[in-house]
Every structure is written in C-alpha cells, then in structure tokens.
C-alpha atoms as a PDB file:
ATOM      1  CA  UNK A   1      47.553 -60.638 -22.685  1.00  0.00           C
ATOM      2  CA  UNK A   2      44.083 -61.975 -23.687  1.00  0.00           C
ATOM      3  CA  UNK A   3      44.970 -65.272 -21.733  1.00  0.00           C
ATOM      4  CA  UNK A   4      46.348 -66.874 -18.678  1.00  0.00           C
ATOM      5  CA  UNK A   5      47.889 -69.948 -17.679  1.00  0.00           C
ATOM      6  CA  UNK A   6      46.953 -71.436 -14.119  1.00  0.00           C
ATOM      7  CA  UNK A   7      49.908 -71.867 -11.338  1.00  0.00           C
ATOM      8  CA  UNK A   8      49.214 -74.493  -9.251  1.00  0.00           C
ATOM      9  CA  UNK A   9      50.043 -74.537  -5.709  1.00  0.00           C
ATOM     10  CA  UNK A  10      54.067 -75.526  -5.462  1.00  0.00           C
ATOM     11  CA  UNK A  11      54.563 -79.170  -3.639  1.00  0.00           C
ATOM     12  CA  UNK A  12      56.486 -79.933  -1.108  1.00  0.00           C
ATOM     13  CA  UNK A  13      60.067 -78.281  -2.039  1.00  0.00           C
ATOM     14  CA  UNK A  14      58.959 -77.903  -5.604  1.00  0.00           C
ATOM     15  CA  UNK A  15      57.571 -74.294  -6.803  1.00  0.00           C
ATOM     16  CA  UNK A  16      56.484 -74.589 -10.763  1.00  0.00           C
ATOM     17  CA  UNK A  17      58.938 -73.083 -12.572  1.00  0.00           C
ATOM     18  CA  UNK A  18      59.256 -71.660 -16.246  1.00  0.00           C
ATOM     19  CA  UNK A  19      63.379 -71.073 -17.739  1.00  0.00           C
ATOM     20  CA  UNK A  20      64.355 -68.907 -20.535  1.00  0.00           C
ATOM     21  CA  UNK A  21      67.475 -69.012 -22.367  1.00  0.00           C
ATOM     22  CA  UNK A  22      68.239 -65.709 -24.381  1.00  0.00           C
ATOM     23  CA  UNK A  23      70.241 -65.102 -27.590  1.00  0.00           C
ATOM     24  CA  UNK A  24      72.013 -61.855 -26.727  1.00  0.00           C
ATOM     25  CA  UNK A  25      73.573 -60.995 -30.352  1.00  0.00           C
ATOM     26  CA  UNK A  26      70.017 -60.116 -31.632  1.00  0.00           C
ATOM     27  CA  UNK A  27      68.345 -56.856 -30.350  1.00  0.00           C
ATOM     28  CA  UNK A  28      65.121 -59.019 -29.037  1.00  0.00           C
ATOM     29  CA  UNK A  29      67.166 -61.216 -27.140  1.00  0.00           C
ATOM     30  CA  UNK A  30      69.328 -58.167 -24.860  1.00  0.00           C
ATOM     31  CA  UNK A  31      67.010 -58.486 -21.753  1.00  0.00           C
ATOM     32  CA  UNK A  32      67.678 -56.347 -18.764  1.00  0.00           C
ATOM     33  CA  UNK A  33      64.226 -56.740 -17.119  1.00  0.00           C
ATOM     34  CA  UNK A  34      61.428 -58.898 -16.486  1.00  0.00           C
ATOM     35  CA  UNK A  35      57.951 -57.721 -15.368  1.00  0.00           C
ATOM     36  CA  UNK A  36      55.296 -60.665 -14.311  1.00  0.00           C
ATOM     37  CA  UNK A  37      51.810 -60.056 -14.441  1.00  0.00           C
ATOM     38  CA  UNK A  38      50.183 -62.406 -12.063  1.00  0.00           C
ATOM     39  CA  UNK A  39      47.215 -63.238  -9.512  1.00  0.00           C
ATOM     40  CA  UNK A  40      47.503 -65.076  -6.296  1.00  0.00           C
ATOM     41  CA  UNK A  41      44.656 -66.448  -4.638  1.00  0.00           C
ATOM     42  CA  UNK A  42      45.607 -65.404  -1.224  1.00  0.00           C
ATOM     43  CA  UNK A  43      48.567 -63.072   0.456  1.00  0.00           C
ATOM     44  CA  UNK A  44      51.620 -64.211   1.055  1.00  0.00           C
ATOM     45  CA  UNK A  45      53.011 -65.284  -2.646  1.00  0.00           C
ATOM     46  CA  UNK A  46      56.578 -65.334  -3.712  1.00  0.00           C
ATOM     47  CA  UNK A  47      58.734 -65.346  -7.459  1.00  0.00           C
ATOM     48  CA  UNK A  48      62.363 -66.023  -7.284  1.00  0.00           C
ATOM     49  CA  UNK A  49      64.513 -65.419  -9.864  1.00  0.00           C
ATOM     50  CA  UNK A  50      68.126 -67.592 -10.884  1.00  0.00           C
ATOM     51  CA  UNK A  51      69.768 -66.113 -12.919  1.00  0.00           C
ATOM     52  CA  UNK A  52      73.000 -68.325 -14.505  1.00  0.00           C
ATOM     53  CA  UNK A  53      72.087 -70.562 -11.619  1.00  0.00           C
ATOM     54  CA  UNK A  54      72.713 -68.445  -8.986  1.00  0.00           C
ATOM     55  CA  UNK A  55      69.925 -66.644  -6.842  1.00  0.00           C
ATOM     56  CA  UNK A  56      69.156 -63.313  -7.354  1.00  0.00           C
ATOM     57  CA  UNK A  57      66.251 -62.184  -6.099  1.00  0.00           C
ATOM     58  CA  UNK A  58      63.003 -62.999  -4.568  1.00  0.00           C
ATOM     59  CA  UNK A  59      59.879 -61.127  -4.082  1.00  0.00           C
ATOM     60  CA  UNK A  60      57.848 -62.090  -1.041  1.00  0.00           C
ATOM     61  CA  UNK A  61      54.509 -61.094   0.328  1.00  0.00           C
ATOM     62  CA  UNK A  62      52.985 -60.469  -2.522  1.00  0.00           C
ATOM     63  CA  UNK A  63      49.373 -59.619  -1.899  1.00  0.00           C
ATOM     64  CA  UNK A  64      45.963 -61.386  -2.957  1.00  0.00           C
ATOM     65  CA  UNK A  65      45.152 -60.543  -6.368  1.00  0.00           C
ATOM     66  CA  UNK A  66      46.573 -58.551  -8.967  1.00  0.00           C
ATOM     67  CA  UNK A  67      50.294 -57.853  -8.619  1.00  0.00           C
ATOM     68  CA  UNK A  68      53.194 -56.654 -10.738  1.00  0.00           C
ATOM     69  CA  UNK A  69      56.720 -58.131 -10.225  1.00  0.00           C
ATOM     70  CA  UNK A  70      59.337 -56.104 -11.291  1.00  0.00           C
ATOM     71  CA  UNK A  71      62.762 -57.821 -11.450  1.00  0.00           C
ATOM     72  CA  UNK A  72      65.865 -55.928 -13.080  1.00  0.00           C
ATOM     73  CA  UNK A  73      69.080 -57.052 -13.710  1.00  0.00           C
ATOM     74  CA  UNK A  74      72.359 -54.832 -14.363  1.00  0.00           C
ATOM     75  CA  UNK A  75      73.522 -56.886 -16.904  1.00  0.00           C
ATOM     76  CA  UNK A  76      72.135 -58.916 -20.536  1.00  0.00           C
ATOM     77  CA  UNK A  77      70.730 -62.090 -19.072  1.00  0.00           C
ATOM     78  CA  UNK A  78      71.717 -65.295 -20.426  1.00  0.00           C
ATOM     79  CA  UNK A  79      69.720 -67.456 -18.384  1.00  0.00           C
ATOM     80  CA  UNK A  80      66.883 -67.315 -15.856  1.00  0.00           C
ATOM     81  CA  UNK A  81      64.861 -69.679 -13.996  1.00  0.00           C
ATOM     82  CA  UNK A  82      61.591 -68.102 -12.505  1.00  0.00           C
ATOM     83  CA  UNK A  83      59.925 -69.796  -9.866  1.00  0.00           C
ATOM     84  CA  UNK A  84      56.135 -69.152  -7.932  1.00  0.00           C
ATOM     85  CA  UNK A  85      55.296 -70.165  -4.958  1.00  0.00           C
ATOM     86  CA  UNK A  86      51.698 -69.171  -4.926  1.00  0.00           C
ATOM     87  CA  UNK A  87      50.550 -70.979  -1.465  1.00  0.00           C
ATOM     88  CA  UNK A  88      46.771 -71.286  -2.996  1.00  0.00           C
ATOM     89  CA  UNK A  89      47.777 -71.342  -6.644  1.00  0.00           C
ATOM     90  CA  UNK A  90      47.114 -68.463  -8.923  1.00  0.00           C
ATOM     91  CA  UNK A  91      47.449 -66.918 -12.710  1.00  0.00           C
ATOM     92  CA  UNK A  92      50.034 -65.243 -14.918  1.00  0.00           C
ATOM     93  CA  UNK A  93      48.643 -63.347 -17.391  1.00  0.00           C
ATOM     94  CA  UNK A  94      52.353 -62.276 -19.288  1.00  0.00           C
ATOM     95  CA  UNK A  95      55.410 -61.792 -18.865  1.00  0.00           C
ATOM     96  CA  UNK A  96      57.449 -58.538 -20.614  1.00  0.00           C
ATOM     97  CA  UNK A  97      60.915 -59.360 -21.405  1.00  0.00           C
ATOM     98  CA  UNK A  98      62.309 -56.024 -22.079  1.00  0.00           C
ATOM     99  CA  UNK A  99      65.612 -53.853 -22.580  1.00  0.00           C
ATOM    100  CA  UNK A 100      66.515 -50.275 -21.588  1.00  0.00           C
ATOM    101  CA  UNK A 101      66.181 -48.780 -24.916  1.00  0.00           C
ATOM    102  CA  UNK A 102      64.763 -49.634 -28.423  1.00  0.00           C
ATOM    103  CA  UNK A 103      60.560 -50.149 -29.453  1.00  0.00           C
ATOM    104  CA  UNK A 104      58.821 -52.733 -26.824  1.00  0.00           C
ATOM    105  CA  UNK A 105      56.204 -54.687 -28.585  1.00  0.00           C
ATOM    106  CA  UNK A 106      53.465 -56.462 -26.695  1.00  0.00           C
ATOM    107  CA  UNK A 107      51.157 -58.716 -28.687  1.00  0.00           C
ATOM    108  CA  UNK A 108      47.850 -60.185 -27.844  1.00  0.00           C
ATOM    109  CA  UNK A 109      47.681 -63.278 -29.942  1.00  0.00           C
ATOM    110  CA  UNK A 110      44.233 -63.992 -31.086  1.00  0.00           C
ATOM    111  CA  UNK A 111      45.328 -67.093 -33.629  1.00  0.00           C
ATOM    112  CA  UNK A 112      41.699 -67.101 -35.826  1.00  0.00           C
ATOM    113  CA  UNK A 113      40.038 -64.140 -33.587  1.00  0.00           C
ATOM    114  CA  UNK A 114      37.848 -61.534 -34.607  1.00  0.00           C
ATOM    115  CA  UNK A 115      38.718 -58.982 -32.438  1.00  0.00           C
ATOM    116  CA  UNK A 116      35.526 -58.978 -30.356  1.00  0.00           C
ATOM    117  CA  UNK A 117      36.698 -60.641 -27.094  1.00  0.00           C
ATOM    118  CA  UNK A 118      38.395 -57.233 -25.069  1.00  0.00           C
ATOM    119  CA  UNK A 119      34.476 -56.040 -24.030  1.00  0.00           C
ATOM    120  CA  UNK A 120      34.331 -60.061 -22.387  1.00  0.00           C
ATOM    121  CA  UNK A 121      37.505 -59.964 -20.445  1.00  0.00           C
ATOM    122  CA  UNK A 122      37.620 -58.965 -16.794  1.00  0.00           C
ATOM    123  CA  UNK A 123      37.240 -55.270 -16.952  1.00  0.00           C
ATOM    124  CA  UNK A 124      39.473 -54.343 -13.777  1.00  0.00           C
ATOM    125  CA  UNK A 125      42.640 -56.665 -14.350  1.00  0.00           C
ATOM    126  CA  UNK A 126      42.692 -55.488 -18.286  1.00  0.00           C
ATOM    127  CA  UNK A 127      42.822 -52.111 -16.675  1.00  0.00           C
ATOM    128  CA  UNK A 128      45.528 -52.534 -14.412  1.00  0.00           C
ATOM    129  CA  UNK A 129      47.884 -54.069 -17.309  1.00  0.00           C
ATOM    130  CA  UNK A 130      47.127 -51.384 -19.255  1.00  0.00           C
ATOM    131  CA  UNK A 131      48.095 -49.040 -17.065  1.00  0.00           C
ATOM    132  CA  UNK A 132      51.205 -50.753 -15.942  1.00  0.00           C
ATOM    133  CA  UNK A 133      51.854 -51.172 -19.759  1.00  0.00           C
ATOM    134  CA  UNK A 134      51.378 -47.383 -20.351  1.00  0.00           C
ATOM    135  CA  UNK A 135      51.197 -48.120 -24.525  1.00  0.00           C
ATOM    136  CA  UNK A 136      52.303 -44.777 -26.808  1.00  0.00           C
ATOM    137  CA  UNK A 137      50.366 -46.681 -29.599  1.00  0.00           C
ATOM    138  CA  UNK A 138      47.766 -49.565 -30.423  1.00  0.00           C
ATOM    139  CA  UNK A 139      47.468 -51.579 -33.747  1.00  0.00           C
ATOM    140  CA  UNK A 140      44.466 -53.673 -33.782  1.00  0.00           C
ATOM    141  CA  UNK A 141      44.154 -55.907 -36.810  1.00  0.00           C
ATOM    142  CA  UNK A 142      41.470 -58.445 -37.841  1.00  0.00           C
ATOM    143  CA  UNK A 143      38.713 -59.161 -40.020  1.00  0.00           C
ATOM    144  CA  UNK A 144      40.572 -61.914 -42.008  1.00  0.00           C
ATOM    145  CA  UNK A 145      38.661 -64.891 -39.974  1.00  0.00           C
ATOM    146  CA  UNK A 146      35.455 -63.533 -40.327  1.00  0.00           C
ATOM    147  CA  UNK A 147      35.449 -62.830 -43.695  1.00  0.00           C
ATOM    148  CA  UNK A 148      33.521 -65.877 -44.631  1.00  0.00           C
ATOM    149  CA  UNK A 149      31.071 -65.935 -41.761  1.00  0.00           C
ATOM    150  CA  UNK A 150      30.238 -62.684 -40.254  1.00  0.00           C
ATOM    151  CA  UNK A 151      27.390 -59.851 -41.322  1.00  0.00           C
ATOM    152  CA  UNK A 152      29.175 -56.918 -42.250  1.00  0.00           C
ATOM    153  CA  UNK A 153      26.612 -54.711 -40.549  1.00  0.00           C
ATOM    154  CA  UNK A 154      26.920 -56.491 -36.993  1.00  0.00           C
ATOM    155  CA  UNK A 155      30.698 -56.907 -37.264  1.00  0.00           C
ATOM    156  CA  UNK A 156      30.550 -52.745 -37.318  1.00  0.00           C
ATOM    157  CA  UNK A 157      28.584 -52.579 -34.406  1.00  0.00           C
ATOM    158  CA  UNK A 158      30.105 -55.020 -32.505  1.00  0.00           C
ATOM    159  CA  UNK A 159      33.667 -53.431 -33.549  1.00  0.00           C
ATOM    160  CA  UNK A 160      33.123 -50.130 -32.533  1.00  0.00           C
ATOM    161  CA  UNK A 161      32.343 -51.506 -28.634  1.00  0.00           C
ATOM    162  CA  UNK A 162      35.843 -52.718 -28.921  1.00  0.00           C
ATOM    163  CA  UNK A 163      37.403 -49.588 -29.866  1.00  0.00           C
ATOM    164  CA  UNK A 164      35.115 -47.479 -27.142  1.00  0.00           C
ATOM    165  CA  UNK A 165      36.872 -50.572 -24.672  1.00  0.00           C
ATOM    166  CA  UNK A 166      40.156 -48.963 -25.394  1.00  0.00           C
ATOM    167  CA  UNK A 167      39.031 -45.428 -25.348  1.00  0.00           C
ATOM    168  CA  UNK A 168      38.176 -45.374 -22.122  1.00  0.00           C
ATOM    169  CA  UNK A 169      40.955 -47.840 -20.801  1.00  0.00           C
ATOM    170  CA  UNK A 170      43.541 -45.714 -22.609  1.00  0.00           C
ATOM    171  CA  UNK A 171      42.670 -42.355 -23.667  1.00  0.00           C
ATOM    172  CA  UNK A 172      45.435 -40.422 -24.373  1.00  0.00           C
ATOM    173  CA  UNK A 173      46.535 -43.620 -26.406  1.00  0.00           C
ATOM    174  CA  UNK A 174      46.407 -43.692 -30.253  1.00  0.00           C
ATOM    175  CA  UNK A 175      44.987 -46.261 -31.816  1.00  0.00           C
ATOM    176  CA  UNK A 176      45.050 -47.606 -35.611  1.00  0.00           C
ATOM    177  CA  UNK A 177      42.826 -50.199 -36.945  1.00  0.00           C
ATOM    178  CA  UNK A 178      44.476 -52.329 -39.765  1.00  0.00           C
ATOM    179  CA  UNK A 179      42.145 -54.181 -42.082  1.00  0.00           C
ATOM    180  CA  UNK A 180      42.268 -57.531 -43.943  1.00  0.00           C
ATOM    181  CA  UNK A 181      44.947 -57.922 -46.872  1.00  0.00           C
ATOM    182  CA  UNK A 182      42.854 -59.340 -50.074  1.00  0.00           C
ATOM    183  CA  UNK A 183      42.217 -63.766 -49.669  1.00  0.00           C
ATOM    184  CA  UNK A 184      41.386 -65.442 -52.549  1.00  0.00           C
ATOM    185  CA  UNK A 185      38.595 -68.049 -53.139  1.00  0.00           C
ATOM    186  CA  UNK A 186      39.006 -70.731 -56.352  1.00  0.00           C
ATOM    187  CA  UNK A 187      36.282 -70.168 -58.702  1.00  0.00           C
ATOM    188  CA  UNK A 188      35.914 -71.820 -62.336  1.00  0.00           C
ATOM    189  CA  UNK A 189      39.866 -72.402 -61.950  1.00  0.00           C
ATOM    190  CA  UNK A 190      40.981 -69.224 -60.977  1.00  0.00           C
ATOM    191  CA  UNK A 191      41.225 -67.556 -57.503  1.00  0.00           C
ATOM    192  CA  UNK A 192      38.954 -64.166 -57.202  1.00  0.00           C
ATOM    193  CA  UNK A 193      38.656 -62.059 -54.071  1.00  0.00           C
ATOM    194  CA  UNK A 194      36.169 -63.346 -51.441  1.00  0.00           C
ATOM    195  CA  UNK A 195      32.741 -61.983 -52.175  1.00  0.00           C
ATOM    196  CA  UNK A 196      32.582 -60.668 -48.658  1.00  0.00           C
ATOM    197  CA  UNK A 197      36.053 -59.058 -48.140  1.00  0.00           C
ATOM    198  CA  UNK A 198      35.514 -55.447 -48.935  1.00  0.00           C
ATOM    199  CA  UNK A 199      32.074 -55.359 -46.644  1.00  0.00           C
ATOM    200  CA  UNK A 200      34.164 -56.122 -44.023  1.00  0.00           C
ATOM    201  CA  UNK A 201      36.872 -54.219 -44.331  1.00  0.00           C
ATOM    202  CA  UNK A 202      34.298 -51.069 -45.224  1.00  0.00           C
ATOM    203  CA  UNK A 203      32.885 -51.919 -41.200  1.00  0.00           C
ATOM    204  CA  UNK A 204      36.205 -51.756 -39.486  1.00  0.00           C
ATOM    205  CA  UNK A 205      37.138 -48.503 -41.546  1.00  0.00           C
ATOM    206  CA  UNK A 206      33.675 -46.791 -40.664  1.00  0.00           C
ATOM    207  CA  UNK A 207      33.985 -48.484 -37.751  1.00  0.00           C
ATOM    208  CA  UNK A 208      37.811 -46.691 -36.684  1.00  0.00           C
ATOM    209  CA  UNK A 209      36.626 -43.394 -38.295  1.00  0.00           C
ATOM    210  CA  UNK A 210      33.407 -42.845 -36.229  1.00  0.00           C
ATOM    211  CA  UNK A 211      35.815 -43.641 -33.260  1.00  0.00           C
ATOM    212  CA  UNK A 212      38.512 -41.536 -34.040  1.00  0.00           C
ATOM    213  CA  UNK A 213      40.750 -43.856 -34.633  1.00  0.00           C
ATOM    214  CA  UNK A 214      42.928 -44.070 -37.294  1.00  0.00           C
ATOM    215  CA  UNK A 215      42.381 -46.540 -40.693  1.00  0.00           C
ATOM    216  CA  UNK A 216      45.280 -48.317 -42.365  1.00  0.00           C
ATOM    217  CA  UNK A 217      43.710 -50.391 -45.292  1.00  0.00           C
ATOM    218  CA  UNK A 218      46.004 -52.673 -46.234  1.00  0.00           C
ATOM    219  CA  UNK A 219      43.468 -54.365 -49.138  1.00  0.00           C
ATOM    220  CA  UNK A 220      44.480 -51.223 -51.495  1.00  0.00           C
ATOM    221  CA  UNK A 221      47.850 -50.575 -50.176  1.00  0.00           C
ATOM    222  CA  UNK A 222      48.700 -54.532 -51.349  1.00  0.00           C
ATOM    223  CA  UNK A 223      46.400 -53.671 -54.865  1.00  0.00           C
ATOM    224  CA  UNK A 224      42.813 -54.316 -53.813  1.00  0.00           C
ATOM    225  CA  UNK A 225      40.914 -56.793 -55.494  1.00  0.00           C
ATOM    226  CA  UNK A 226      42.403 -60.041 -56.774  1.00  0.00           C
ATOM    227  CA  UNK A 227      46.011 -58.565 -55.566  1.00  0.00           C
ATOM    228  CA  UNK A 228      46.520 -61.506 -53.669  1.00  0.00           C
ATOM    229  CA  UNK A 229      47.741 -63.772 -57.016  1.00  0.00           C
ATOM    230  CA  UNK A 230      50.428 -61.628 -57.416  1.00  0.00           C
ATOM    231  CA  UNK A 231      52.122 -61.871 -54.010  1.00  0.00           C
ATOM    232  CA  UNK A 232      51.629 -65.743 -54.376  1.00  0.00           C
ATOM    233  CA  UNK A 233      53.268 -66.040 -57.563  1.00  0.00           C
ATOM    234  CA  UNK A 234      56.016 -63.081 -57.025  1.00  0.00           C
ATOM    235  CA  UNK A 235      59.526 -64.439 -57.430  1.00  0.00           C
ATOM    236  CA  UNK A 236      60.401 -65.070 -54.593  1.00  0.00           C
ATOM    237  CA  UNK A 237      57.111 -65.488 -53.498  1.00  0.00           C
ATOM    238  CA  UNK A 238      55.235 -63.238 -50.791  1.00  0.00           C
ATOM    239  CA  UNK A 239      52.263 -65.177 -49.994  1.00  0.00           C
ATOM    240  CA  UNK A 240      51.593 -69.157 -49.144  1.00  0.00           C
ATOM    241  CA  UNK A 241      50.081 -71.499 -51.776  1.00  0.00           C
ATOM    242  CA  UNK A 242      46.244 -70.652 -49.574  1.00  0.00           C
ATOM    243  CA  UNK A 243      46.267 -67.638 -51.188  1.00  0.00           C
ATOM    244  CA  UNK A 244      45.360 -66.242 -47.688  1.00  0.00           C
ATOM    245  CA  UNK A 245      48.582 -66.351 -46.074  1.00  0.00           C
ATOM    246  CA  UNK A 246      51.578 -63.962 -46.263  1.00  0.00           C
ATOM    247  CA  UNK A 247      54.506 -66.073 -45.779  1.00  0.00           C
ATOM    248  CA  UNK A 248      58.111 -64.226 -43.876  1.00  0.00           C
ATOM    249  CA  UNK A 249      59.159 -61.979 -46.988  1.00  0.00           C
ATOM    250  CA  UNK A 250      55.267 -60.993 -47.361  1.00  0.00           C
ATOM    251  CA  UNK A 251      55.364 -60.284 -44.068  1.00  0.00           C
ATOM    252  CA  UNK A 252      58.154 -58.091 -44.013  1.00  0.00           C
ATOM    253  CA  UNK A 253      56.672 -55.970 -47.346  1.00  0.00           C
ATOM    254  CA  UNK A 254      53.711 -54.935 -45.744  1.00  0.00           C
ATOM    255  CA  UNK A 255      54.925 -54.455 -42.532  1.00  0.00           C
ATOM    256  CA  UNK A 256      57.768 -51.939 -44.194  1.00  0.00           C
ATOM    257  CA  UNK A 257      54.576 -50.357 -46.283  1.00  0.00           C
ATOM    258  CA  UNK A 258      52.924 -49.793 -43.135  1.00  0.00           C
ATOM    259  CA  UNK A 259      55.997 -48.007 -41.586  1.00  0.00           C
ATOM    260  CA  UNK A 260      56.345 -45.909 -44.561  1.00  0.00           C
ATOM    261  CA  UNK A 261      52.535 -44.865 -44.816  1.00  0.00           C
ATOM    262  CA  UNK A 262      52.703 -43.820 -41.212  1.00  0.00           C
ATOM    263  CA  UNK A 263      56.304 -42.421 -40.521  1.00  0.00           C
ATOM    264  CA  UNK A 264      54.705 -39.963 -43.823  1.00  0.00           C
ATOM    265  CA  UNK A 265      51.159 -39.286 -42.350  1.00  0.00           C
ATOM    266  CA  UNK A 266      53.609 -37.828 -39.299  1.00  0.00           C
ATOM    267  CA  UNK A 267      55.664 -35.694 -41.669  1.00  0.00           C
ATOM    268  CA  UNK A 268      52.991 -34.243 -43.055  1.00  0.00           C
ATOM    269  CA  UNK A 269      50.701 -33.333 -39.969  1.00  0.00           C
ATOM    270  CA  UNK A 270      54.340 -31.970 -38.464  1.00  0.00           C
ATOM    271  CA  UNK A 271      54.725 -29.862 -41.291  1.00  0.00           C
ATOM    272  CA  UNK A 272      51.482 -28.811 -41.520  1.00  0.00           C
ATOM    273  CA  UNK A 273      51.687 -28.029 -37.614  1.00  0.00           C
ATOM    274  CA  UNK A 274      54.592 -26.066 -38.501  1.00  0.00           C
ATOM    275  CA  UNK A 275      53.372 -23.777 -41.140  1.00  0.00           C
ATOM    276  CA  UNK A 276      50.183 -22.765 -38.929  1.00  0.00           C
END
C-alpha cells in the first residue's frame, strides 16, 4: 500500500521467498488467510504456499499484470513460507494477513509524509486494491511533517485533491481526516507550540469539511496550544523527550479518545435518526 518491493525472476530451482512465523495467543497473530497483491510482467506466474513445511497450495497461471492471490487455510497458521515464481520478475504491492472475524486494519505507512502522494500513484492498480480491499472506513492523518515547511494555503489545495482521489475511488466509503496533535518548539527555555501548527491544521479541517469528510482535531481534543508539555511530563509519561512524539501509553490515550469521540458522534446521529 503506497509501495512495492520488486520480485526478481526465480533462478534455477530457487523462487524468492518471504516466511512468516505467527504468534497465535494474540488476536493479530490468528491468521486464517492470506491475500497477495502482486504484478507479473508476463502470464504464466505462480505463488506456492508451505505451510508447517508441508505444501499446500499453489496458484499457477496467473496472468500479466495485476492479480489477487487468495490463499485460505482451515486452520490458525503457525508457519508459512510463500514463494513466486514470476518467470519475468514482477511487484508485490501487500500482503493482508487476516482472520475470519474481528476489525482488519490496513495501513499505508508514509514515515515523514504529507499526505499528498495518492493523486501520483498509478491510478488503475490503486483502484483495483481498493476495490479488492472494499474499506467500511478511511482515517487519513498528517500534517505533523509539514508543519515547519509547508504554506498553509497550498497544503489546503493540494489536500483537498487527495480527498476528491478517494471520493471517486471509494464513494460509498467514509472518510475522516485526523489532524496534527500540538509539537513543541524551545524558545527562551521553554517549549511553545509551533508558530505554524494551527494554520495547518485549520487547511486539513476546511479542507475535510468542503469535501464532506469528516474532521477529528486531535490539537484540542489533547488541550490545544502548548498541551504537548503536559503529556511529556505526565507520570508516566505520554509523549517522548522531542516534545513531538507520543510514545506507546500516548499512543494508546488518544487512540481510546478517538474511539470514544466517534463511537458518540454514532449514538447521537442514531438517536437523532430515531426520533425523526
């Protein structure tokens, strides 16, 4: 998602391979099924799957281009060894290790992004995962690394192409826009919000809104401006010594105040549906 990595063509008896081992006493680690996104440069491709070892099952003819492979097992897998043998090399662009029930979560990792790439990215394959994916909701949430950098005026404009991407790729798809929590910048020995923080976060919120997409603004819900002190200094603390950072407990606050801020927008629309 967002990315790829390259297969090269397998050699001699040797087809690049990739092996998972999976923790099955934690809920993200009970995998039933395995879908590969991939590309092969010509027909005629092939995955096998190993599971503890033992072979159990291999796709064949898969065609040039864009393919799904869809491999299901009856039972929690332990262990599996996935092999390609794309005969003119090829790309995966993810793999979905998933379970028969529960929430699936698929992330597009943009480590320092500012969520302007999706309008860049091959318009038809993007598409096709999409639709494959089928999403029931999408969280998009930057403005963090561009704090520093980027006009607030063009990051609006630029935003808003984004969100009319996934419009028209998903339409029947909602989709909230998170902004940036609060960063602090050391000033005359004490750390103050970045000067440019709430112009940005104002773009992606008029940006969302004039979209119709939904706005969760995480600045306020963690205390707006210089809030960020206070999760760095909380005992334990909630925030790493950058004072930009949420560290794992910070993490888990705001994720849980997210939940709770939308799990109560929903009661309130369905009782407000209800007393129509």
């Amino acid at each position: 998602m967002g990315a790829f990595a390259s297969v090269p063509r397998p050699e001699e008896d040797k087809w690049p391979s990739l092996h998972y081992r999976f923790n099955t006493s934690r809920r993200g680690g009970q995998v039933t099924r395995i879908r590969v996104f991939m590309h092969s440069y010509v027909d005629g491709a092939a995955v096998v799957f190993r599971v503890n070892e033992q072979f159990s099952d291999t796709l064949r003819g898969l065609p040039d281009g864009f393919s799904v492979v869809d491999f299901r097992h009856q039972e929690l897998l332990q262990e599996v060894r996935i092999s390609f043998m794309l005969p003119e090399g090829g790309r995966i662009y993810g793999i979905s290790l998933e379970s028969e029930g529960g929430v699936q979560m698929d992330n597009i990792a943009m480590r320092g992004g500012s969520g302007l790439i999706f309008t860049s990215m091959n318009r038809e394959t993007q598409q096709a995962m999409l639709d494959h994916l089928s999403p029931g909701l999408i969280l998009l949430q930057y403005g963090g690394n561009v704090v520093p950098y980027m006009n607030a005026k063009y990051y609006r404009r630029a935003f808003k192409k984004q969100l009319q991407f996934f419009k028209e790729t998903c339409p029947n798809t909602p989709l909230i826009v998170i902004g940036p929590s609060d960063m602090s910048l050391r000033e005359g020995g004490r750390f103050t919000t970045y000067p440019g923080l709430e112009p940005i976060r104002d773009a992606l919120r008029d940006a969302a809104l004039q979209s119709g997409c939904g706005f969760w603004d995480l600045y306020e819900a963690m205390g707006g401006e210089n809030s960020m002190p206070s999760f760095v200094h909380a005992d334990p603390p909630l925030a790493s010594p950058d004072y930009i950072h949420f560290n794992g407990l910070g993490i888990n606050l705001v994720s849980e105040m997210f939940y709770n801020a939308l799990v109560l927008e929903l009661k309130e629309y369905e009782q407000e549906k209800t007393s129509r």
